[in-house]
N, C-alpha and C. Protein backbone atom coordinates (compact mmCIF):
# COMPACT_ATOMS: atom_id res chain seq x y z
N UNK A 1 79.65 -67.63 6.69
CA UNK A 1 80.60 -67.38 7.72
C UNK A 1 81.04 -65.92 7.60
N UNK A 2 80.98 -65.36 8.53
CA UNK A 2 81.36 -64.13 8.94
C UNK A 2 82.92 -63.77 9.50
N UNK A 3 83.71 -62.92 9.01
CA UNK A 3 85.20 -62.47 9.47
C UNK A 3 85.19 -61.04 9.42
N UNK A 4 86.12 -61.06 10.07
CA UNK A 4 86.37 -59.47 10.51
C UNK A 4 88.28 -59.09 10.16
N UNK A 5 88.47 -58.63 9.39
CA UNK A 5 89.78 -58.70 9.34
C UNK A 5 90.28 -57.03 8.82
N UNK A 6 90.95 -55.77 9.81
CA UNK A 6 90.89 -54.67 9.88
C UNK A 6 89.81 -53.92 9.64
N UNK A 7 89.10 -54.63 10.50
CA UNK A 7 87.55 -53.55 10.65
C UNK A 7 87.01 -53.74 9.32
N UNK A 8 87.16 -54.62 8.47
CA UNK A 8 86.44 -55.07 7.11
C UNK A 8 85.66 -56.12 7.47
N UNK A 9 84.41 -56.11 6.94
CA UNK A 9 83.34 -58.14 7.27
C UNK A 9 83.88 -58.38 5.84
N UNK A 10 84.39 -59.52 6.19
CA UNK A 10 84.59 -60.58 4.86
C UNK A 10 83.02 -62.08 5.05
N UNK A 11 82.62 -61.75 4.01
CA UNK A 11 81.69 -63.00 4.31
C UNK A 11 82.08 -64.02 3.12
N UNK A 12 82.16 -64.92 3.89
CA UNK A 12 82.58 -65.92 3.02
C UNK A 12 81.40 -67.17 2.94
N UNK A 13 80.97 -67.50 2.08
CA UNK A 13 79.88 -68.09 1.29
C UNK A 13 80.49 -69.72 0.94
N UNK A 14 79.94 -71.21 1.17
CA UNK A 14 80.56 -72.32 1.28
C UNK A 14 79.94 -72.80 0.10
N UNK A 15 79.79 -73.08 -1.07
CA UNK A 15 78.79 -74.18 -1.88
C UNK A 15 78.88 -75.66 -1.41
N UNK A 16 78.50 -76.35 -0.30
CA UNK A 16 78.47 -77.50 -0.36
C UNK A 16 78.45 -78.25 -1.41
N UNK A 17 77.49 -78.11 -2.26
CA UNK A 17 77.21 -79.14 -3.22
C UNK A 17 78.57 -79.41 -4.19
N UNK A 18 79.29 -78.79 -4.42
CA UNK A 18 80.58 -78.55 -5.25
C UNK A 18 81.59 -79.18 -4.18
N UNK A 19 81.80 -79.06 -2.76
CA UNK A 19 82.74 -79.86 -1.80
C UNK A 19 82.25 -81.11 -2.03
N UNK A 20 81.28 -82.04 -2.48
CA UNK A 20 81.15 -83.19 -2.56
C UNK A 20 81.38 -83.59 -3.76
N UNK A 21 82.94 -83.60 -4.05
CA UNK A 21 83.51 -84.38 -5.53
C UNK A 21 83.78 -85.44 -5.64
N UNK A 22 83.18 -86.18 -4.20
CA UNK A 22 83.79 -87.96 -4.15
C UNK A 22 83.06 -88.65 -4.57
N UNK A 23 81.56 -88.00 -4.76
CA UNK A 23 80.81 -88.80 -5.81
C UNK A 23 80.07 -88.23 -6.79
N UNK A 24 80.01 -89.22 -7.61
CA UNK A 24 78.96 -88.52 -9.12
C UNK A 24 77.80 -88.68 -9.68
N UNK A 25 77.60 -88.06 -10.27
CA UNK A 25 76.14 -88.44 -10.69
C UNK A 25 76.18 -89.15 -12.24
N UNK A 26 75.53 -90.18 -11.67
CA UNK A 26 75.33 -91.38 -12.82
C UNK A 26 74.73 -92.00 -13.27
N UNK A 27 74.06 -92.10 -14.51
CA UNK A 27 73.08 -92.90 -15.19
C UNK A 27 72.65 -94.28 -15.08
N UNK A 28 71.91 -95.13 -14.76
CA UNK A 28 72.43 -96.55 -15.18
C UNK A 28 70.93 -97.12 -16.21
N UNK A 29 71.18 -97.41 -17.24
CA UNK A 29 70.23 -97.75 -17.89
C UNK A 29 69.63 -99.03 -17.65
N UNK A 30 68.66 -99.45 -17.08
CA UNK A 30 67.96 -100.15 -16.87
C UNK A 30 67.25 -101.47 -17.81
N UNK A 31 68.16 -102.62 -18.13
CA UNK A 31 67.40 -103.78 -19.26
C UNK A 31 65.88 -103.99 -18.90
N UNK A 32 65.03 -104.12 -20.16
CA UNK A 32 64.16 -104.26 -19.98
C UNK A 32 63.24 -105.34 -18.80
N UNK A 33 63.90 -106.30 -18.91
CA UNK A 33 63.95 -108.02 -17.97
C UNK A 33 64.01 -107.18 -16.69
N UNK A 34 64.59 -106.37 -16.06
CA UNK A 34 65.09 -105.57 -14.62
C UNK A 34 63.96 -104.86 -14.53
N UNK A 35 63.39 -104.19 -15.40
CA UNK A 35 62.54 -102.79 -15.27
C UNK A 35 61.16 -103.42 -14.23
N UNK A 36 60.96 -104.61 -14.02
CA UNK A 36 59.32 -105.19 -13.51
C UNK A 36 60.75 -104.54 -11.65
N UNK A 37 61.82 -104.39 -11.47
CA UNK A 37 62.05 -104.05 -10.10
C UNK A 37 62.74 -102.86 -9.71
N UNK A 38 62.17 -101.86 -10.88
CA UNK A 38 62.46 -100.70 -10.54
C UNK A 38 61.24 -99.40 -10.93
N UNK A 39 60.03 -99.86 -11.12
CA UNK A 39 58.92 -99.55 -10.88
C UNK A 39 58.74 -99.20 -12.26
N UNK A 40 59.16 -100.10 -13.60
CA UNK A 40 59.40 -99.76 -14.88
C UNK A 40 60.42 -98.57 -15.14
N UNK A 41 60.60 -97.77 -14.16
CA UNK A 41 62.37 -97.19 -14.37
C UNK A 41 62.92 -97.31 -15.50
N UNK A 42 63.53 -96.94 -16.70
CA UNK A 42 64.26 -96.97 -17.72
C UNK A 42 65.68 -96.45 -17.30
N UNK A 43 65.38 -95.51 -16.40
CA UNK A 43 66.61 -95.12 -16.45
C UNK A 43 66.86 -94.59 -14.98
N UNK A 44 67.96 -94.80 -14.63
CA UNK A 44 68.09 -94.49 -12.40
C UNK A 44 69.37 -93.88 -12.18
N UNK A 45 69.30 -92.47 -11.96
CA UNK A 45 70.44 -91.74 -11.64
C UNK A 45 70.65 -92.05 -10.21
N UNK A 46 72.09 -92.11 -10.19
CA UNK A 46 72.86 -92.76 -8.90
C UNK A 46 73.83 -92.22 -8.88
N UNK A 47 74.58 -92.47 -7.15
CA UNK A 47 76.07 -91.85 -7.56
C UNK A 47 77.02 -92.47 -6.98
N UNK A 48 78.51 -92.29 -7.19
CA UNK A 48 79.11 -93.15 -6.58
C UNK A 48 80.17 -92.45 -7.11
N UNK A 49 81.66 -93.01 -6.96
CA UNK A 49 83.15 -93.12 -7.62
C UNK A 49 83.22 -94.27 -8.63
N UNK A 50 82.82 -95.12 -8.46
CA UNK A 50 82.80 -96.55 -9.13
C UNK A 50 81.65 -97.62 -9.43
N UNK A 51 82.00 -98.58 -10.95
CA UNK A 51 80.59 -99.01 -10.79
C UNK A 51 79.99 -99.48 -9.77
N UNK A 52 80.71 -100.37 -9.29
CA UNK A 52 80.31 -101.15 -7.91
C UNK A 52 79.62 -99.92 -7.05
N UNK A 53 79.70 -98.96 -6.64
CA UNK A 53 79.20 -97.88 -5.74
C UNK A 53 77.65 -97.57 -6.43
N UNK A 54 78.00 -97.12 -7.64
CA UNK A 54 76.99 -96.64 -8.27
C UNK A 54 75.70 -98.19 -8.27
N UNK A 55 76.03 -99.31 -8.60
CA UNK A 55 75.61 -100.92 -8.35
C UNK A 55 74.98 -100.25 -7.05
N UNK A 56 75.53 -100.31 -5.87
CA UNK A 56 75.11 -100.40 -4.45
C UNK A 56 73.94 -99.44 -4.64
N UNK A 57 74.87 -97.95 -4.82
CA UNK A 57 73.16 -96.87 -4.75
C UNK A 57 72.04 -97.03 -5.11
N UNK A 58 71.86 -97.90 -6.56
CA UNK A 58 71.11 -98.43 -7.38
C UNK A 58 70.02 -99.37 -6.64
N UNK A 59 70.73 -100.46 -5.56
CA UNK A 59 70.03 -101.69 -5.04
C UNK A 59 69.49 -100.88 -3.68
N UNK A 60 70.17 -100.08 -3.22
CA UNK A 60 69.48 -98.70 -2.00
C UNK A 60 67.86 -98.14 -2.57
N UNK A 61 68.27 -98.06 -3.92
CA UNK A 61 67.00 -97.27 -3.96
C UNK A 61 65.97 -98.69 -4.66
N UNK A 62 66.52 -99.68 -4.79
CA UNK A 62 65.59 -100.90 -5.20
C UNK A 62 66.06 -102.42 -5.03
N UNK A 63 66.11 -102.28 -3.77
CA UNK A 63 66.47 -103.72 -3.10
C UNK A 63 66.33 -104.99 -4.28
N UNK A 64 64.96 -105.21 -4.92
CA UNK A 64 65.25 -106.15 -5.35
C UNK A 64 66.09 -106.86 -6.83
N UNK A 65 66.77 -105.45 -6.50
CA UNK A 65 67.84 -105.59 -8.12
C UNK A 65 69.39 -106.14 -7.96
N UNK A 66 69.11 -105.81 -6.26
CA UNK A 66 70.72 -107.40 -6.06
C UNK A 66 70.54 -108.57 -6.28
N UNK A 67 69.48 -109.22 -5.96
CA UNK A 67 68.93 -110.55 -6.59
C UNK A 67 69.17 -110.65 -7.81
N UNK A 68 68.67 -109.74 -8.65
CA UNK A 68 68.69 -109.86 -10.52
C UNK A 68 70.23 -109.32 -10.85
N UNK A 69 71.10 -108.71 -10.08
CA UNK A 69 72.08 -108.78 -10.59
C UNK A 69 73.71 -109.53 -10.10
N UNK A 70 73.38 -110.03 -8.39
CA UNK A 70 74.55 -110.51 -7.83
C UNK A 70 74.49 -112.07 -7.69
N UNK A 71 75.10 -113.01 -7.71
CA UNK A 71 74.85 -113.73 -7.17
C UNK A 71 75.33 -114.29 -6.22
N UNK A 72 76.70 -113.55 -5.39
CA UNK A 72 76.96 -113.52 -4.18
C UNK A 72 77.33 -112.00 -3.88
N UNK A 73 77.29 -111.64 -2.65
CA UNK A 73 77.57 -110.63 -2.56
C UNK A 73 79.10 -110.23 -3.08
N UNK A 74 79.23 -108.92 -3.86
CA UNK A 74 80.03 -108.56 -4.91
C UNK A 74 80.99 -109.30 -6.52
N UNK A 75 79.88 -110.34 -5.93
CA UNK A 75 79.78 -110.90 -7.82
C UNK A 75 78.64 -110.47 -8.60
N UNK A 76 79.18 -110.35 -9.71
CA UNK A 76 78.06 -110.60 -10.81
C UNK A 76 77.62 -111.73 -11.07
N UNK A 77 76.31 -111.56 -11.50
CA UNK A 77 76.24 -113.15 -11.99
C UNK A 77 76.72 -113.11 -13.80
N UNK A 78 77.01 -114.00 -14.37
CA UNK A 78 77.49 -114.78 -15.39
C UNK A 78 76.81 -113.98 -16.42
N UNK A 79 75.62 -114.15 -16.56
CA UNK A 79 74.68 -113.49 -17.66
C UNK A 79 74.76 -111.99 -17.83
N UNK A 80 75.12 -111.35 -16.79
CA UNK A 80 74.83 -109.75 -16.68
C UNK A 80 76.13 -109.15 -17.26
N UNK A 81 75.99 -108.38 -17.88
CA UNK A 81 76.86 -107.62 -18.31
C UNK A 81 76.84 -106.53 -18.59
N UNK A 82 77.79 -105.62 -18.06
CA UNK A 82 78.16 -104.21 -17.89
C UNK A 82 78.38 -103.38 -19.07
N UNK A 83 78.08 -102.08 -19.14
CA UNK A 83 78.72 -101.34 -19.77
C UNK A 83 78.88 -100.31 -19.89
N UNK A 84 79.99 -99.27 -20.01
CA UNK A 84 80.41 -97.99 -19.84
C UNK A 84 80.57 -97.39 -20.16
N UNK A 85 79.23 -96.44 -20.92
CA UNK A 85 79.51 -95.38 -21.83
C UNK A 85 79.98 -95.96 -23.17
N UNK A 86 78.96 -96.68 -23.02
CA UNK A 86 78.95 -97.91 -24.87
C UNK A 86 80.52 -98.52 -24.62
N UNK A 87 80.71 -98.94 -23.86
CA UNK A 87 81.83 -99.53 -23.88
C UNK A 87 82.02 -100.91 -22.67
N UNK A 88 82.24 -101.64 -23.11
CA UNK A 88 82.03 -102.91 -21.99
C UNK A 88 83.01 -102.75 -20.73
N UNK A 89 82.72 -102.72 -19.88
CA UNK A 89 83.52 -102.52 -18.76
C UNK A 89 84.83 -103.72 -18.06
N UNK A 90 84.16 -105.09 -18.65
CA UNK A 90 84.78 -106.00 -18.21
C UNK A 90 86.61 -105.81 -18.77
N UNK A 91 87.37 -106.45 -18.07
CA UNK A 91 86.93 -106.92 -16.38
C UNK A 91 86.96 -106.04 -15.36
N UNK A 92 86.72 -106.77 -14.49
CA UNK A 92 86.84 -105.66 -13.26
C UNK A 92 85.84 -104.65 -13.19
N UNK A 93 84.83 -105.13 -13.55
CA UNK A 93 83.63 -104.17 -14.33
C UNK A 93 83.26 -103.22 -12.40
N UNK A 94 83.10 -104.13 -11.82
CA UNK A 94 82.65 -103.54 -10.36
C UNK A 94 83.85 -101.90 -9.88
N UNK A 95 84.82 -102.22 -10.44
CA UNK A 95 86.04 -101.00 -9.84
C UNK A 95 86.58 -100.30 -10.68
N UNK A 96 85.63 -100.18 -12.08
CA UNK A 96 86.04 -99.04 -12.75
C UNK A 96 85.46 -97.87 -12.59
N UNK A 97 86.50 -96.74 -12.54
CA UNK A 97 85.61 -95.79 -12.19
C UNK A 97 84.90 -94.93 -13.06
N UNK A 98 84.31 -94.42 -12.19
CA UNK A 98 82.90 -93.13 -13.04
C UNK A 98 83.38 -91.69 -12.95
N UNK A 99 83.08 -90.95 -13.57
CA UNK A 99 82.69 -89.46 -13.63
C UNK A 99 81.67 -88.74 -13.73
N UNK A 100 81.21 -87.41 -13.20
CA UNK A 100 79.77 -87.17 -13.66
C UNK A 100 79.70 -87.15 -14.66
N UNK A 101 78.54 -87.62 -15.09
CA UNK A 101 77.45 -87.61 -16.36
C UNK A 101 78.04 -89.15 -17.51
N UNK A 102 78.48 -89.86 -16.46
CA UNK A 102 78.65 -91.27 -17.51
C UNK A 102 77.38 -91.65 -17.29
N UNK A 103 77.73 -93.24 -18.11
CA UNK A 103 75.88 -94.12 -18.22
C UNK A 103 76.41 -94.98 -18.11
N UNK A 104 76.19 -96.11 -17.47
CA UNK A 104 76.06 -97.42 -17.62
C UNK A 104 75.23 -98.30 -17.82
N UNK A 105 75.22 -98.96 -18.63
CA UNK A 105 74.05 -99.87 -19.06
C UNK A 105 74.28 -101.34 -18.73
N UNK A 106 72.87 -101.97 -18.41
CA UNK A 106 73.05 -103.04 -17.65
C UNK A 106 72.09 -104.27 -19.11
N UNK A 107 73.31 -104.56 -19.33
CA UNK A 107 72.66 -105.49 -20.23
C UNK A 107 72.65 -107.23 -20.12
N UNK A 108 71.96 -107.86 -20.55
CA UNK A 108 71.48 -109.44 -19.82
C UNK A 108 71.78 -110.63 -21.22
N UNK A 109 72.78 -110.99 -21.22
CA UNK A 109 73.44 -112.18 -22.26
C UNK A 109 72.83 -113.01 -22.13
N UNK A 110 71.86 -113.35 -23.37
CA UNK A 110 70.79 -114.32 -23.87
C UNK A 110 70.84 -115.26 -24.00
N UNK A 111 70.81 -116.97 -24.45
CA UNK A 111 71.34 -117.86 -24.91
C UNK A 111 69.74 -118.49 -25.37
N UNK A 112 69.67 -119.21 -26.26
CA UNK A 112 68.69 -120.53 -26.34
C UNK A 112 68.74 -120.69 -27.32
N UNK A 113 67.89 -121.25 -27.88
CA UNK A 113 67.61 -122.20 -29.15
C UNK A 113 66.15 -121.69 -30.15
C-alpha cells in the first residue's frame, strides 16, 4: 500500500501470514492402529485454536479418521485418548486450547486378556 503524506511515499508493507493469529500450527501424532487412514502419516500438522479444531482439520485432510475417532459427532469414543504435550488433556479434551508448536498425541486404550 502506497501513501502520500507531505509529499513523502510511505509504503507500507502487510505480512499476512503473522495477521492470522487465530490459528496455529499443530502437531498431532498419529497411533499406529490410525496410521492404515492417513496414508501411514506418523505425524499431521494442522491448525486450529483448540483440540477439537485441530481434530476437525485433521479429518479435512483424512475423512476417514472421524470414524476411528468419533463416535457421534463431537464425541470421542471411549477408547481414544488425548494428549497434550505429554500431558492428558481430559476432560474437556475437545476445548482445550493450543498454541503454535504444541503436539497432540492420539493414543488408543487397550484392554484384553
Amino acid at each position: 500500500m502506497n501513501l502520500r503524506w507531505n509529499g513523502i511515499q510511505i509504503v507500507i508493507i502487510v505480512d499476512r501470514f503473522h495477521l492470522r493469529e487465530s490459528e496455529m500450527s499443530v502437531k498431532i501424532h498419529i497411533h499406529t492402529t490410525h496410521r492404515q487412514f492417513t496414508n501411514g502419516a506418523e505425524v499431521v500438522e494442522v491448525e486450529g485454536r483448540t483440540v477439537g479444531e485441530c481434530l476437525d482439520h485433521l479429518i479435512q485432510q483424512y475423512p476417514a479418521m472421524e470414524k476411528a475417532l468419533f463416535a457421534k459427532k463431537g464425541k470421542l469414543l471411549n477408547h481414544v485418548e488425548v494428549y497434550l504435550n505429554h500431558a492428558s488433556a481430559y476432560p474437556n479434551e475437545l476445548l482445550k486450547p493450543v498454541k503454535d508448536g504444541d503436539e497432540i498425541h492420539l493414543v488408543l486404550m487397550l484392554a484384553g486378556g
